[in-house]
C-alpha atoms as a PDB file:
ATOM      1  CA  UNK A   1       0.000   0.000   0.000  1.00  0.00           C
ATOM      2  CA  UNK A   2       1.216   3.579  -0.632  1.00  0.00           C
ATOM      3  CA  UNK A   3       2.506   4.957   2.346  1.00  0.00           C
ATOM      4  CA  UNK A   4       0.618   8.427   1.247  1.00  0.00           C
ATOM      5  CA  UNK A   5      -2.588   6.589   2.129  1.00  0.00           C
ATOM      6  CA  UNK A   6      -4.248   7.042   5.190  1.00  0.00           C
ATOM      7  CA  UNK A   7      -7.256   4.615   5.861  1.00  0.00           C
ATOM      8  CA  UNK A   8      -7.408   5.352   9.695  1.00  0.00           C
ATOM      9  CA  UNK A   9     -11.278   6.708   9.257  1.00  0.00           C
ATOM     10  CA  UNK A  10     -12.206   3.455   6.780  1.00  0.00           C
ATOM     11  CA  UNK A  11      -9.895   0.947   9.572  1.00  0.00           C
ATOM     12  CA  UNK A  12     -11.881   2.548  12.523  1.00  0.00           C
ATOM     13  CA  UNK A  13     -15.310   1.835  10.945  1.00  0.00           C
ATOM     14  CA  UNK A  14     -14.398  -1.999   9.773  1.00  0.00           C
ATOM     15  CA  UNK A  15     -11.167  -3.227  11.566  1.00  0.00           C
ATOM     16  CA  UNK A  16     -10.420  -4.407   8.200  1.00  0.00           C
ATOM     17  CA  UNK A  17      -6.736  -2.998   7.444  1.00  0.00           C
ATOM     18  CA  UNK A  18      -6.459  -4.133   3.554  1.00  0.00           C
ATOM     19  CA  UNK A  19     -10.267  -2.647   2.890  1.00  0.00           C
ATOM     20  CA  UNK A  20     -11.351  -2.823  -0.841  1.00  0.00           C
ATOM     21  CA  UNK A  21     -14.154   0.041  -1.932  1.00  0.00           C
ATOM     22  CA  UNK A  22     -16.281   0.558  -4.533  1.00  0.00           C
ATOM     23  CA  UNK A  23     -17.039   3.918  -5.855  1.00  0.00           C
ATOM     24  CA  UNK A  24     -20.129   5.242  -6.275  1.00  0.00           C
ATOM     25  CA  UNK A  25     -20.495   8.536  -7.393  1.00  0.00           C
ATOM     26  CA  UNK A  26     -17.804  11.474  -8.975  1.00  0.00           C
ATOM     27  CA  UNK A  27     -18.839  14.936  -8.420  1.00  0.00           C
ATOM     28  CA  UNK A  28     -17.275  18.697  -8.467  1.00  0.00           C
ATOM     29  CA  UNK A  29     -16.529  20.335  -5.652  1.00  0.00           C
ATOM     30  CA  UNK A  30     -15.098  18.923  -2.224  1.00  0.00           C
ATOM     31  CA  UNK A  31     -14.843  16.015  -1.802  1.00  0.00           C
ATOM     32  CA  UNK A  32     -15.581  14.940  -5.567  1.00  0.00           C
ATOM     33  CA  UNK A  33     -14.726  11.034  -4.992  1.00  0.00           C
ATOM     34  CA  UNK A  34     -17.734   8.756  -2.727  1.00  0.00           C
ATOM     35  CA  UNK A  35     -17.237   5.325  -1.946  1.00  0.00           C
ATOM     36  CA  UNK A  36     -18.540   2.654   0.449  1.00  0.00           C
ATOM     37  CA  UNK A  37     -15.766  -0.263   1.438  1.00  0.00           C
ATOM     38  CA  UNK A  38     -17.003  -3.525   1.083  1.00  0.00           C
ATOM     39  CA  UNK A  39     -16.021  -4.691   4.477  1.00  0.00           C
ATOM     40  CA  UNK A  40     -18.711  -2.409   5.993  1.00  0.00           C
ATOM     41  CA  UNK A  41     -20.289  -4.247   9.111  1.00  0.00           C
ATOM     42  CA  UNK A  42     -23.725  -2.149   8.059  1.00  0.00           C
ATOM     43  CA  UNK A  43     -24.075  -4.154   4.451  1.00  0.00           C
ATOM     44  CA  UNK A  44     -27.924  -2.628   4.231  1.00  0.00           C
ATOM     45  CA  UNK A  45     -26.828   0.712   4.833  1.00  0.00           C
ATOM     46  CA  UNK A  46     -23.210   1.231   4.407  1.00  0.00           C
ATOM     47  CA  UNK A  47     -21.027   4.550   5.447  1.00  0.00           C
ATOM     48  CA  UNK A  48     -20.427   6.880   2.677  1.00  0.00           C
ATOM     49  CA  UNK A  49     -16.703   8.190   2.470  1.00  0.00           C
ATOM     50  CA  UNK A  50     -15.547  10.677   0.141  1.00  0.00           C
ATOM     51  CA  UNK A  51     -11.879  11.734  -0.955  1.00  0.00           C
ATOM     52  CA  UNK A  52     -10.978  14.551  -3.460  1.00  0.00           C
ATOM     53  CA  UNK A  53      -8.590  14.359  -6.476  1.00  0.00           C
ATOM     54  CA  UNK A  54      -5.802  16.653  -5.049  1.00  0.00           C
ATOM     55  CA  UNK A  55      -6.074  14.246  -1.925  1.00  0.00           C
ATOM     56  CA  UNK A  56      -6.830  10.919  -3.011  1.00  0.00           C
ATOM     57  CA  UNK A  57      -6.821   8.876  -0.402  1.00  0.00           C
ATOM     58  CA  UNK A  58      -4.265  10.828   1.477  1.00  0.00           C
ATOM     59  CA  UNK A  59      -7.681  12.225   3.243  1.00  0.00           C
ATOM     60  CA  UNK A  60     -10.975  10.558   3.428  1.00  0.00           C
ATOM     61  CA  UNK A  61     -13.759  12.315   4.903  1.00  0.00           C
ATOM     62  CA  UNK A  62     -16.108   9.714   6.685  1.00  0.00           C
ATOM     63  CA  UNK A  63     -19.717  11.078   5.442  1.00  0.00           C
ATOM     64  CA  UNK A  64     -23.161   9.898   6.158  1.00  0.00           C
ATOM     65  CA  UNK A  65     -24.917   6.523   6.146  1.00  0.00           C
ATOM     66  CA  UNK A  66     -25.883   5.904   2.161  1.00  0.00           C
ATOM     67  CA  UNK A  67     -29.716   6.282   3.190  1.00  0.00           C
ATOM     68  CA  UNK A  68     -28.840   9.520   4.861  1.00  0.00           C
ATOM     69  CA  UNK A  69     -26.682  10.804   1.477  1.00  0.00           C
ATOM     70  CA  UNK A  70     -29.608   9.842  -0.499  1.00  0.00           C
ATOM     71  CA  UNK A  71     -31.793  11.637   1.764  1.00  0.00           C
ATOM     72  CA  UNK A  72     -29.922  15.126   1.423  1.00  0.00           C
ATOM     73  CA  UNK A  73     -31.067  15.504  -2.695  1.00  0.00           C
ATOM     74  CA  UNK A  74     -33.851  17.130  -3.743  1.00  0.00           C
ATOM     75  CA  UNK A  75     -36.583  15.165  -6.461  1.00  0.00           C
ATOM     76  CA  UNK A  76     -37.647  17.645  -9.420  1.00  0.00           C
ATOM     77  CA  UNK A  77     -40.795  18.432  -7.344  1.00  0.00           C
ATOM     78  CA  UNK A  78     -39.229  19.824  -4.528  1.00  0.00           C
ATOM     79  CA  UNK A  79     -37.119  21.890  -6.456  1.00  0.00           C
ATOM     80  CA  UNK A  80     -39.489  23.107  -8.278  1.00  0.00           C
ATOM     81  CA  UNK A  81     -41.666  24.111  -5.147  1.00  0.00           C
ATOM     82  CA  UNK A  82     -38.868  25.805  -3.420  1.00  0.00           C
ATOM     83  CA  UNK A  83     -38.120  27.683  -6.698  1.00  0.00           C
ATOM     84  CA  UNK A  84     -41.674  28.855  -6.887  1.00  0.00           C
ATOM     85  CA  UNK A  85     -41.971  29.956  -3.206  1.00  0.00           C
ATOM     86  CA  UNK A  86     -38.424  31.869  -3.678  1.00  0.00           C
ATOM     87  CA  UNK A  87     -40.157  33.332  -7.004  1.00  0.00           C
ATOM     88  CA  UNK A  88     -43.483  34.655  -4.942  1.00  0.00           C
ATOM     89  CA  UNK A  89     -41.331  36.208  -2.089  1.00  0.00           C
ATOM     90  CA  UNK A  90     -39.456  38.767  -4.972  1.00  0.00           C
END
C-alpha cells in the first residue's frame, strides 16, 4: 500500500486494514470522490466516504450513512416548489 494513504477513518469503521471500496459517485466540488468499502459491518446501509482528487486517499472524509446521502437531494418536485416559493417572495 502507498505509504501516502491514510485509511485510519475506513480501519476505525471496519477493523479491516487491507479494505477494498467501490465507488459510487464522482462529483465537483469537495470532496468529488464517494465510496462505500465492502467490508462495511452495516451491508444494508453502508457509510459513505468521500476523498478529493488533489487528496486521493491521502484524506478521506467519513460522510453519512448511504440512506442519509440519499436523503440530502432534492426530487424535481421539490425543487421546483422551493423555486416557486423563492419566485413569490421577490
Amino acid at each position: 500500500m502507498d505509504d501516502d494513504v491514510d485509511l485510519t477513518e475506513v480501519i476505525k469503521l471496519t477493523n479491516d486494514k487491507k479494505p477494498d471500496f467501490i465507488l459510487l459517485f464522482h462529483s465537483y466540488g469537495f470532496p468529488d470522490h464517494y465510496f462505500i468499502c465492502l467490508s462495511d459491518p452495516n451491508q444494508e446501509n453502508p457509510t459513505i466516504f468521500g476523498t478529493d482528487h488533489e487528496v486521493y486517499f491521502r484524506e478521506i472524509t467519513h460522510e453519512v450513512n448511504l440512506e442519509d446521502f440519499f436523503n440530502n437531494f432534492m426530487t424535481k418536485d421539490e425543487l421546483f416548489e422551493l423555486i416557486k416559493k423563492r419566485i413569490q417572495t421577490l
